[in-house]
Protein backbone atom coordinates (compact mmCIF):
# COMPACT_ATOMS: atom_id res chain seq x y z
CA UNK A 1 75.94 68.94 74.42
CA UNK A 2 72.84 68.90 75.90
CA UNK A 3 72.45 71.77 78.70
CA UNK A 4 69.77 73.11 81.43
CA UNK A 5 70.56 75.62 83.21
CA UNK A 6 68.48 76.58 86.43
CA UNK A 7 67.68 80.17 87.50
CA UNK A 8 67.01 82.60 84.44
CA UNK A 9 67.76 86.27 86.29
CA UNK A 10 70.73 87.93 85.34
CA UNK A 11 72.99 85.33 85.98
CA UNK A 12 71.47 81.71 84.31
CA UNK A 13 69.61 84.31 81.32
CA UNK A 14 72.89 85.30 80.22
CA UNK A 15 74.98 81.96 80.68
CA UNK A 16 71.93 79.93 78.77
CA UNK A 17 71.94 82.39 76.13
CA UNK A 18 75.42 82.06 75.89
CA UNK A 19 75.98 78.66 75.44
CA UNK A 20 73.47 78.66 72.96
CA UNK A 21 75.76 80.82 70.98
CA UNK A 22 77.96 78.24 71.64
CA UNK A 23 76.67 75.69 69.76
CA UNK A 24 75.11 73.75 72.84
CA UNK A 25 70.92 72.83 72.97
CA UNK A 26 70.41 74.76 76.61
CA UNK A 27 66.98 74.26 78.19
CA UNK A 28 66.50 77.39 80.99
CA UNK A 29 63.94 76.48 83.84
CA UNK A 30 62.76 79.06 86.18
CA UNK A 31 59.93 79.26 88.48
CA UNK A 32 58.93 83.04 87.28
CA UNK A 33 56.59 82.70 84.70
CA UNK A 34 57.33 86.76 83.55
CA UNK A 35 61.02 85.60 83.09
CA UNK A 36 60.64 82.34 81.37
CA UNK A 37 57.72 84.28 78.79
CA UNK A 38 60.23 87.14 78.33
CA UNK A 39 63.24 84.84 77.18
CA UNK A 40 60.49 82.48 75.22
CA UNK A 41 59.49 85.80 73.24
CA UNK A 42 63.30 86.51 72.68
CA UNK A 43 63.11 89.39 75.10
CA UNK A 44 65.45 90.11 77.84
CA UNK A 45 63.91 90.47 81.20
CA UNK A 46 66.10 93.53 82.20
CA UNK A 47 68.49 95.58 80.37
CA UNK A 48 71.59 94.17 79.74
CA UNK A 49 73.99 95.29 76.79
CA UNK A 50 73.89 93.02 73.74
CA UNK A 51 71.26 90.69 75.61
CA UNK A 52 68.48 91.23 73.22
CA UNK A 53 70.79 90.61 70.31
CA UNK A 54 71.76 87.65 71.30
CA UNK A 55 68.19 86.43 72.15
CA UNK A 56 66.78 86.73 68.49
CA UNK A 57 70.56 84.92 67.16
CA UNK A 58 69.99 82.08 69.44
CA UNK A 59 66.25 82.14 68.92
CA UNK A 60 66.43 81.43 65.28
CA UNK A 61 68.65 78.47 65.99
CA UNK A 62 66.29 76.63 68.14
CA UNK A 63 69.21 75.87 70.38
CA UNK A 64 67.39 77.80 73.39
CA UNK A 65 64.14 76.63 74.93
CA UNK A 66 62.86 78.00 78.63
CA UNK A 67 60.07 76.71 80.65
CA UNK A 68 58.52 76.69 84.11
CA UNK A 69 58.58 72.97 84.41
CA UNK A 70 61.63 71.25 86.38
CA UNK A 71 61.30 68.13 84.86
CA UNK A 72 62.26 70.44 81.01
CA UNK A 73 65.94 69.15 82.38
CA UNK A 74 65.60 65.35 81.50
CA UNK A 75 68.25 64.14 79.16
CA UNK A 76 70.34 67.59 79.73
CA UNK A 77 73.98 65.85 80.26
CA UNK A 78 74.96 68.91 82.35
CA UNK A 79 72.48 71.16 84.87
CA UNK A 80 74.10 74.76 85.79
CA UNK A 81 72.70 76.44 88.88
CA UNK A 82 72.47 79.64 88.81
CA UNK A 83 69.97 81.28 91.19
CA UNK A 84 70.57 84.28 93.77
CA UNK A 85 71.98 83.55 96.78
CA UNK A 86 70.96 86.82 98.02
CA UNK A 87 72.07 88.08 101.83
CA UNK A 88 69.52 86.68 105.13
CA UNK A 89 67.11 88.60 106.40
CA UNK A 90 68.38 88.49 109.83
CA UNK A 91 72.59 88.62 109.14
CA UNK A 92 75.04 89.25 107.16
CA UNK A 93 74.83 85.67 105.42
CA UNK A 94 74.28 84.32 102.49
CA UNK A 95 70.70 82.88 101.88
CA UNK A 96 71.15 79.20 100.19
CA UNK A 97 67.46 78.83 100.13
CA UNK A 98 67.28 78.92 96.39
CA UNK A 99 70.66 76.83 95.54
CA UNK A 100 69.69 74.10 97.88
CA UNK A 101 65.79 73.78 96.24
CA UNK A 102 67.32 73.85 92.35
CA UNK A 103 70.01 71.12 93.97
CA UNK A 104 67.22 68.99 95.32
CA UNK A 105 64.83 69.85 92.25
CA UNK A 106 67.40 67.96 89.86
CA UNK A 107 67.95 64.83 92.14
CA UNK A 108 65.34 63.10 91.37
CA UNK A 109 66.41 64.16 87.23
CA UNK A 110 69.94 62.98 87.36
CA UNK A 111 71.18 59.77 85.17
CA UNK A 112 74.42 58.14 85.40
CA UNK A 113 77.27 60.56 84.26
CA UNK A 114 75.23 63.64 84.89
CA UNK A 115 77.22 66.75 86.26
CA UNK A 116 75.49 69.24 88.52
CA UNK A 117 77.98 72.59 87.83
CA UNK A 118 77.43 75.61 91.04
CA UNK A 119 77.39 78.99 89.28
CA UNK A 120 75.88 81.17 92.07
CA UNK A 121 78.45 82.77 94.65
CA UNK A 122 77.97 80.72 97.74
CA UNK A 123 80.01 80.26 101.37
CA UNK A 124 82.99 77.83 100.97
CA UNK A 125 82.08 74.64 102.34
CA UNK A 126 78.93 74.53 100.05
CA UNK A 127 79.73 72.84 97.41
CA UNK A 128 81.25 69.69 99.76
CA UNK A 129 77.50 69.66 100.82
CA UNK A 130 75.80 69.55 97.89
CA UNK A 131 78.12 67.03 96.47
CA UNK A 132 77.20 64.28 99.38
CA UNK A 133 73.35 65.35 98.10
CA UNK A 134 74.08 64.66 94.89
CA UNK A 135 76.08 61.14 95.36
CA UNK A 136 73.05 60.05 97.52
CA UNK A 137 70.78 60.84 95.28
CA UNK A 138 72.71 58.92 91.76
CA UNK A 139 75.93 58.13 92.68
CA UNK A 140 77.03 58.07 88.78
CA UNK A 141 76.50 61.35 88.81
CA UNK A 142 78.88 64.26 90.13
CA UNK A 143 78.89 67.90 90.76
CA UNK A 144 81.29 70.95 89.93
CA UNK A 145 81.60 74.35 91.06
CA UNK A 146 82.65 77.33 88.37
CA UNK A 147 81.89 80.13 89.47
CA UNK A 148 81.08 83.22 87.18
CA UNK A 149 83.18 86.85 86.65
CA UNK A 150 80.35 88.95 85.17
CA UNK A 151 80.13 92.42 85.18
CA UNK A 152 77.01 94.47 84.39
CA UNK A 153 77.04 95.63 81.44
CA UNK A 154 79.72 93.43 79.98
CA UNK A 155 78.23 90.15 80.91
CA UNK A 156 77.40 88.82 77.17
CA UNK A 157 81.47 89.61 76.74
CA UNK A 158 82.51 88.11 80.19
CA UNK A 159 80.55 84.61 79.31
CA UNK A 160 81.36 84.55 75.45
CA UNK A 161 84.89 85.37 75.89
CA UNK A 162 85.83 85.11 79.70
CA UNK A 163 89.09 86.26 80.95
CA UNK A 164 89.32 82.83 82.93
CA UNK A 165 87.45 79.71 83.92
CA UNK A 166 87.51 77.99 87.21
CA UNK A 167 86.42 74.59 87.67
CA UNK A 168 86.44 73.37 91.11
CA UNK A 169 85.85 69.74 91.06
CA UNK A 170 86.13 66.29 93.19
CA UNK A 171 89.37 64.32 93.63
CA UNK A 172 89.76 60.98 91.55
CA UNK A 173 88.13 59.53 88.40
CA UNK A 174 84.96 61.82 89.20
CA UNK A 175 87.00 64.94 89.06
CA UNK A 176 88.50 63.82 85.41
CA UNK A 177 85.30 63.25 84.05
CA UNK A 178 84.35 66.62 85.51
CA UNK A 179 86.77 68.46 83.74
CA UNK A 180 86.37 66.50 80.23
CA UNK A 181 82.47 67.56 80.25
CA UNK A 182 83.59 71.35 81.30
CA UNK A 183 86.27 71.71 78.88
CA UNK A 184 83.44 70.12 76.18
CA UNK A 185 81.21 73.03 77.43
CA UNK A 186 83.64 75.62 76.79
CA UNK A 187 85.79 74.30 74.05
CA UNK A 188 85.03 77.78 72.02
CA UNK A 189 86.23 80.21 74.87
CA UNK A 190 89.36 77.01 75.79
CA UNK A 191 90.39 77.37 72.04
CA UNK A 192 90.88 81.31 72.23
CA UNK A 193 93.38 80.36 74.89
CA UNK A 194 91.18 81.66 77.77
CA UNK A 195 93.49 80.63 81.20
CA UNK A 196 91.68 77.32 82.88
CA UNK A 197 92.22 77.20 86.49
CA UNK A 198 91.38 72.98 88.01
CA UNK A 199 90.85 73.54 91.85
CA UNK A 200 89.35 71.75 94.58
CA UNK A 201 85.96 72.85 95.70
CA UNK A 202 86.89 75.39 98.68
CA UNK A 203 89.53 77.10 96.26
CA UNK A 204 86.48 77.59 93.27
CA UNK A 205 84.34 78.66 95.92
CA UNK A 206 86.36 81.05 97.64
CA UNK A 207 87.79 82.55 94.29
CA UNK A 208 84.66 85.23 93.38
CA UNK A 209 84.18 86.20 97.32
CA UNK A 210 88.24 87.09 97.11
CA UNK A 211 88.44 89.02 93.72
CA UNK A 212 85.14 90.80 95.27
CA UNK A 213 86.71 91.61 98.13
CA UNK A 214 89.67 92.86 96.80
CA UNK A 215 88.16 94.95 94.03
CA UNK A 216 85.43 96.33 97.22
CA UNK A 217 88.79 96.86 99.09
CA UNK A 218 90.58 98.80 96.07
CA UNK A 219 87.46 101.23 95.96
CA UNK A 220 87.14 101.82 99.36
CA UNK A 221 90.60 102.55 99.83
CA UNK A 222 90.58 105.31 97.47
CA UNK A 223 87.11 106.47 99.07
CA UNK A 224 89.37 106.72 101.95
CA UNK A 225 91.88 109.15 100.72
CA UNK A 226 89.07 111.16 99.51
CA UNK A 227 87.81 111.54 102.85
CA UNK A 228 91.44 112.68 103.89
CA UNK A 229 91.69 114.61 101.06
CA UNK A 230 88.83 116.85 102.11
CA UNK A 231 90.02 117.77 105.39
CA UNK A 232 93.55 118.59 103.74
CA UNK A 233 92.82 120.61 100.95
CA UNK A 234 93.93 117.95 98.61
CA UNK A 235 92.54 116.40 95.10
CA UNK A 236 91.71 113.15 95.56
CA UNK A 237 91.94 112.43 91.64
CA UNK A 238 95.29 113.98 91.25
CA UNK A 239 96.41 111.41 94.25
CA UNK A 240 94.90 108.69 92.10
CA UNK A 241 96.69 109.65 88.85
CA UNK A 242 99.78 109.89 90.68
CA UNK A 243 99.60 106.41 92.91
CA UNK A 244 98.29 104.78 89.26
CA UNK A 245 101.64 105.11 87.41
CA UNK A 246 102.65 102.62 90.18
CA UNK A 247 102.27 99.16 87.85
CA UNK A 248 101.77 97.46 91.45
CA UNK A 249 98.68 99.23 91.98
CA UNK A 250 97.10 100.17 88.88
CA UNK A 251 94.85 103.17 87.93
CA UNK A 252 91.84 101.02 87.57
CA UNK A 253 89.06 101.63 90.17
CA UNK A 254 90.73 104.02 91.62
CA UNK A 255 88.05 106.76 91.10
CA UNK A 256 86.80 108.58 94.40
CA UNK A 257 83.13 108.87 94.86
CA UNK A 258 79.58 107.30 96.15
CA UNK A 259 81.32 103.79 95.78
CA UNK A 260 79.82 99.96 94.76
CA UNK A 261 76.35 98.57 95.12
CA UNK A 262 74.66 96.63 93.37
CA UNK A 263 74.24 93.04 93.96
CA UNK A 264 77.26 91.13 94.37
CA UNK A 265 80.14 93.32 96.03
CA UNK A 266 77.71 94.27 99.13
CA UNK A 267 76.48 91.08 99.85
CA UNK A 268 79.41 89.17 99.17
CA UNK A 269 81.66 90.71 101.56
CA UNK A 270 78.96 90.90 104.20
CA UNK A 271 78.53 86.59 103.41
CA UNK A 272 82.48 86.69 103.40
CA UNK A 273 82.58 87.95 106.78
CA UNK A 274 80.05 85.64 108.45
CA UNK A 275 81.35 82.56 106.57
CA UNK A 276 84.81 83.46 108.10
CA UNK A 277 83.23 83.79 110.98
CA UNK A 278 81.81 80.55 111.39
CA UNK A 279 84.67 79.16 110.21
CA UNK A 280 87.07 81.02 113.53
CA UNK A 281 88.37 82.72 111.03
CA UNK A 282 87.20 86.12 112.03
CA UNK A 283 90.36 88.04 112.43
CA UNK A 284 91.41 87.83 108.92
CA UNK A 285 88.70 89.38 106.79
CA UNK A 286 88.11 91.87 110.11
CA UNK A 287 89.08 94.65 107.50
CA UNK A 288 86.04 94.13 105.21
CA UNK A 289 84.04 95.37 107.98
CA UNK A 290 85.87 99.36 107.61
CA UNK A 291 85.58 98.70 103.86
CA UNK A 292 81.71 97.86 104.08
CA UNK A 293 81.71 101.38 106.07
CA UNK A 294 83.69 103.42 104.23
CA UNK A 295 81.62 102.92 101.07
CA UNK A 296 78.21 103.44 103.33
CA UNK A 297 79.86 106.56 104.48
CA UNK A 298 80.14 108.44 101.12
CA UNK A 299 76.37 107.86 100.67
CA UNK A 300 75.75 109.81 103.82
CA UNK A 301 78.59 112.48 102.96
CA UNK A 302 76.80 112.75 99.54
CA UNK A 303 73.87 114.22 101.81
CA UNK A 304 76.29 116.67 103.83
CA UNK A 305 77.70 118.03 100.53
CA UNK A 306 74.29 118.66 99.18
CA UNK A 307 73.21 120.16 102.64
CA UNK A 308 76.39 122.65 102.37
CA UNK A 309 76.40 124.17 98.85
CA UNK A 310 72.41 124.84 99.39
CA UNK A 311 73.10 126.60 102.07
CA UNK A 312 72.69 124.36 105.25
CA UNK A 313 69.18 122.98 104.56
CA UNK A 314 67.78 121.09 101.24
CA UNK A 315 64.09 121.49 102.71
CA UNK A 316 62.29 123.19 99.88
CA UNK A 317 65.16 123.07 97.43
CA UNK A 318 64.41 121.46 94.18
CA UNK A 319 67.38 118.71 93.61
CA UNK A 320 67.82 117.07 89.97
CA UNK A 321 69.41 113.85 90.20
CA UNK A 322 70.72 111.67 87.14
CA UNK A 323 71.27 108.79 87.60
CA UNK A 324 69.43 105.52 89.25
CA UNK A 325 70.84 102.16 88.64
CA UNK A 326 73.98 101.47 91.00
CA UNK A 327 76.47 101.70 87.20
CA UNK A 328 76.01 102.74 84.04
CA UNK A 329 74.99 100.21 81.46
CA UNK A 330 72.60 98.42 83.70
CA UNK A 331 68.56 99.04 85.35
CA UNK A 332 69.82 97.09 88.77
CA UNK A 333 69.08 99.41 91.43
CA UNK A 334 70.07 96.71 94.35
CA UNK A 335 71.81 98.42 97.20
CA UNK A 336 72.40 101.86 94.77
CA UNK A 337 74.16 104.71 95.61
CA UNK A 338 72.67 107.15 93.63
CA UNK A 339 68.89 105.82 94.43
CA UNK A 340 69.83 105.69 98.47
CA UNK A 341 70.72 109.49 98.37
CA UNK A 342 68.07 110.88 96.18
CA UNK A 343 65.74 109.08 98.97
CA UNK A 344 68.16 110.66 101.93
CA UNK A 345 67.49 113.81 100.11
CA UNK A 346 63.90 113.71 99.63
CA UNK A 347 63.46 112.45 103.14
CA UNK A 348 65.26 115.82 104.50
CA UNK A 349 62.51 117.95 102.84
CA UNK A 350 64.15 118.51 99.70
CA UNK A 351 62.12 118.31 95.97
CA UNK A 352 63.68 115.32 93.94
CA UNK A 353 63.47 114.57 90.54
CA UNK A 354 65.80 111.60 89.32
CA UNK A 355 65.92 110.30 85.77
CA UNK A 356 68.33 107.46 84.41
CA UNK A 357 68.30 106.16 80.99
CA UNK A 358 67.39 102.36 81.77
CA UNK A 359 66.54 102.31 85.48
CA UNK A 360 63.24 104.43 86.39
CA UNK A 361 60.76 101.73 86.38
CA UNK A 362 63.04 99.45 88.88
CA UNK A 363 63.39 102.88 91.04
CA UNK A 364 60.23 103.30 91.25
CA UNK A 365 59.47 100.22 92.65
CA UNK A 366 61.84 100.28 95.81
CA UNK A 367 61.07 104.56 96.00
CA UNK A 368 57.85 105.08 94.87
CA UNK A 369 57.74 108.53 97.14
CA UNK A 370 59.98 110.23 94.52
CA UNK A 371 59.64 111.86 91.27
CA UNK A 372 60.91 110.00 88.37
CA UNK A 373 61.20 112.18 84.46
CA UNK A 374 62.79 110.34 81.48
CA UNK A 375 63.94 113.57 80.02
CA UNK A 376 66.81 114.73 81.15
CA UNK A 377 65.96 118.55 79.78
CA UNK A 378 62.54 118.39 82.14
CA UNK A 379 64.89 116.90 85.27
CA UNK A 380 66.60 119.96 85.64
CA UNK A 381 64.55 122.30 84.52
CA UNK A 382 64.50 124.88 87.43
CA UNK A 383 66.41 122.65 89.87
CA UNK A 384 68.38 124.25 92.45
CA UNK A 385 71.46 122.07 92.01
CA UNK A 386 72.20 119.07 89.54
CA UNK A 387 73.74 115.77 91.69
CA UNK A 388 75.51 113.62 88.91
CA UNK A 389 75.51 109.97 90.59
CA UNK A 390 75.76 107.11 88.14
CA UNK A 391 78.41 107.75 85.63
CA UNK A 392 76.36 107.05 82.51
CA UNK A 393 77.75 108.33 78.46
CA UNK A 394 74.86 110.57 78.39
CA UNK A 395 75.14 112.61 81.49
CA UNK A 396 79.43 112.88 81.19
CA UNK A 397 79.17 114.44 77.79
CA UNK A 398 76.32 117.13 78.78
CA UNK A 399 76.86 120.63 77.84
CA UNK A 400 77.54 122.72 80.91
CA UNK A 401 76.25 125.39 79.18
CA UNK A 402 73.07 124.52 77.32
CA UNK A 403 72.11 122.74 80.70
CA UNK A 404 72.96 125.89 82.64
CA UNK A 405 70.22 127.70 80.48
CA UNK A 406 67.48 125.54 82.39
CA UNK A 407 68.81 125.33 85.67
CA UNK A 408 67.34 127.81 88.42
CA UNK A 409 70.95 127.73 89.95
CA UNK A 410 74.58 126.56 88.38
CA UNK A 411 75.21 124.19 91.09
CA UNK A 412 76.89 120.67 90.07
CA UNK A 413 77.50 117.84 92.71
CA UNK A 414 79.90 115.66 90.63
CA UNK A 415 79.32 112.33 92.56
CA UNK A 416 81.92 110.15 90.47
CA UNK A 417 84.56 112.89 89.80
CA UNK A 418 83.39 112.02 86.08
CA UNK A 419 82.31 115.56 84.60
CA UNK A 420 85.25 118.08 83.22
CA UNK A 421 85.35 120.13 86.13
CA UNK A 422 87.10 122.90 84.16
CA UNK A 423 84.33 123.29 81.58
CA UNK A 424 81.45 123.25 83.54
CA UNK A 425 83.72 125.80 86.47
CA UNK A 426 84.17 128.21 82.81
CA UNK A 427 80.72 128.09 82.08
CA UNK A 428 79.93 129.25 85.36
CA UNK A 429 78.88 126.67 87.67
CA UNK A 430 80.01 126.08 91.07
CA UNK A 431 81.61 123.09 91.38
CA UNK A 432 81.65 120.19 94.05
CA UNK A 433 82.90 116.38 94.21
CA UNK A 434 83.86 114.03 96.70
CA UNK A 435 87.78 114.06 97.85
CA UNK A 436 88.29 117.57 95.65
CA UNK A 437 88.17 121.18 96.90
């Protein structure tokens, strides 16, 4: 088939890519001329795992073209839109500015038997809306919502071989024809069995806010217990590993620390909240709101712990911290955990150095005020204490000891209960993490 997709960030870059791979001729269109010249020179325009790889496969197919120019669409039989819908400026909604001008961008682009498919995470009722826009516009034409399950750092995976597809699509002979051109698009992932879930638009729209909700809710329950944990002397891992054998609940996510950023799990629940809102519907997500604070509270207890093992005061302290981006595996350093503290840090007084393997440059940008070192051997060189924040390979395997050789003081802040505590406690350092004595 013939494919555009709209948006190129991390969403529409990955899923044009992909269906490349496919087998599909994809045409990417995206007003940032430092995106579209990235993916034209087979370049990823941030780091994503596998990314680049694809690129050049793709590349030497001639299956993938990008451009700035909305009218590159024409003759694509199906238009993806996937641009942010990042959270408003004045609440907790979400900001349709960009869905609603690639919507009305393609209207005057659609032919008969065109489908429109939604991609970005938007408020249920959206899709309804854009639907009427499209059917006014060339009423031949229809529109679909499947919404996308990618996770940073797996999102080549999570698009090539998804562990389900959604298609939320009209009632009636429009909704058939809907699901014939989607099952076309993903025959490859259809054939390895991959579940296929036919909704109605609210249900498709409403089915990435819920699994990001619960997954939010699942981490900030355990963030919870570490919180309790602390004032009772208890090991907030230990309580994981024992609650995990439950098959009901799972292991997964259940590790105690600075919590989610990023941006999807934030915003969504924040959107989540207000769309329920408007809707009177207020009472049921009320929750999200306590889980939205418990994960801002372990940034700010982050601070306290720091504050404590230095002695009461980080002014004048020198602080390394590792890690930037809000995971491992990723440069996105929206709404990070490990970037908001070293700034809460630096702000109290205290001397901070971070370094991450992929994320400095994108740091820098949103904290300019702090100190940024790609090697990790010059980070914490002479620091007073080490704060390990992002969970990356390269900073869970470190040698207690050969780092405690350039260290002015054996002091380890073990923000994602991730290091061996027993190895770096026998090598002397003194110990600290969230939700463990």
């Amino acid at each position: 088939m013939k494919i555009s997709v709209i948006g190129l960030g991390y969403l529409g870059a990955v899923h044009a890519a992909s269906m490349a791979q496919l087998g599909h001729s994809v045409v990417g269109v995206d007003i940032d001329p430092r995106k579209v010249a990235a993916l034209a020179a087979g370049r990823s325009p941030f780091y994503e795992p596998g990314l680049d790889e694809l690129l050049a496969e793709v590349g030497a197919t001639g299956r993938l073209t990008v451009s700035t120019d909305p009218a590159a669409v024409a003759g694509a039989q199906v238009h993806f839109v996937c641009v942010g819908t990042p959270q408003a400026d004045d609440s907790n909604a979400a900001d349709l500015t960009y869905v609603d001008a690639a919507v009305r961008g393609l209207l005057p682009r659609l032919a008969p038997g065109d489908l429109v498919v939604g991609k970005s995470t938007v408020p249920v009722g959206t899709a309804e809306r854009l639907a009427g826009m499209v059917a006014a516009a060339q009423p031949e034409a229809a529109l679909a919502w499947n919404p996308e399950f990618l996770r940073e750092g797996f999102a080549v995976k999570d698009t090539l071989h998804p562990d389900r597809i959604v298609y939320g699509v009209p009632d009636g002979a429009a909704g058939e024809r809907a699901v014939a051109q989607l099952d076309e698009v993903y025959a490859a992932p259809l054939a390895e069995h991959t579940p296929r879930i036919v909704a109605d638009y609210p249900t498709a729209e409403l089915v990435k806010v819920a699994a990001n909700s619960f997954l939010a809710t699942k981490i900030s329950f355990i963030n919870a217990m570490a919180e309790l944990c602390e004032v009772a002397g208890a090991d907030v891992t230990l309580l994981a590993d024992a609650i995990g054998y439950d098959a009901r609940i799972g292991r997964r996510f259940l590790n105690a620390g600075l919590g989610f950023g990023g941006g999807c799990l934030p915003k969504d629940i924040r959107a989540f909240m207000a769309r329920a809102g408007e809707l009177g519907a207020d009472p049921a997500v009320a929750f999200l709101a306590e889980v939205d604070d418990i994960n801002n509270r372990r940034r700010a207890r982050m601070v306290e712990l720091a504050t404590e093992v230095l002695g009461g005061s980080v002014a004048g302290k020198r602080i390394a911290v590792l890690g930037a981006s809000f995971k491992p595996d990723s440069d996105d350093v929206r709404d990070s955990p490990a970037l908001e503290v070293a700034a809460r840090l630096g702000a109290a007084g205290a001397t901070v150095t971070v370094t991450d393997p992929r994320a400095i440059e994108n740091a820098r940008a949103r904290h300019p005020e702090l100190h940024y070192e790609p090697d990790l051997d010059v980070t914490v060189t002479c620091a007073d204490a080490v704060l390990v924040l992002t969970e990356w390979r390269e900073f869970r395997e470190l040698d207690p000891e050969r780092v405690g050789r350039l260290v002015a003081g054996r002091v380890v802040l073990d923000g994602r209960n991730a290091l061996d505590r027993t190895a770096w406690q026998a090598a002397g350092w003194t110990y600290r993490a969230l939700g463990r004595r």
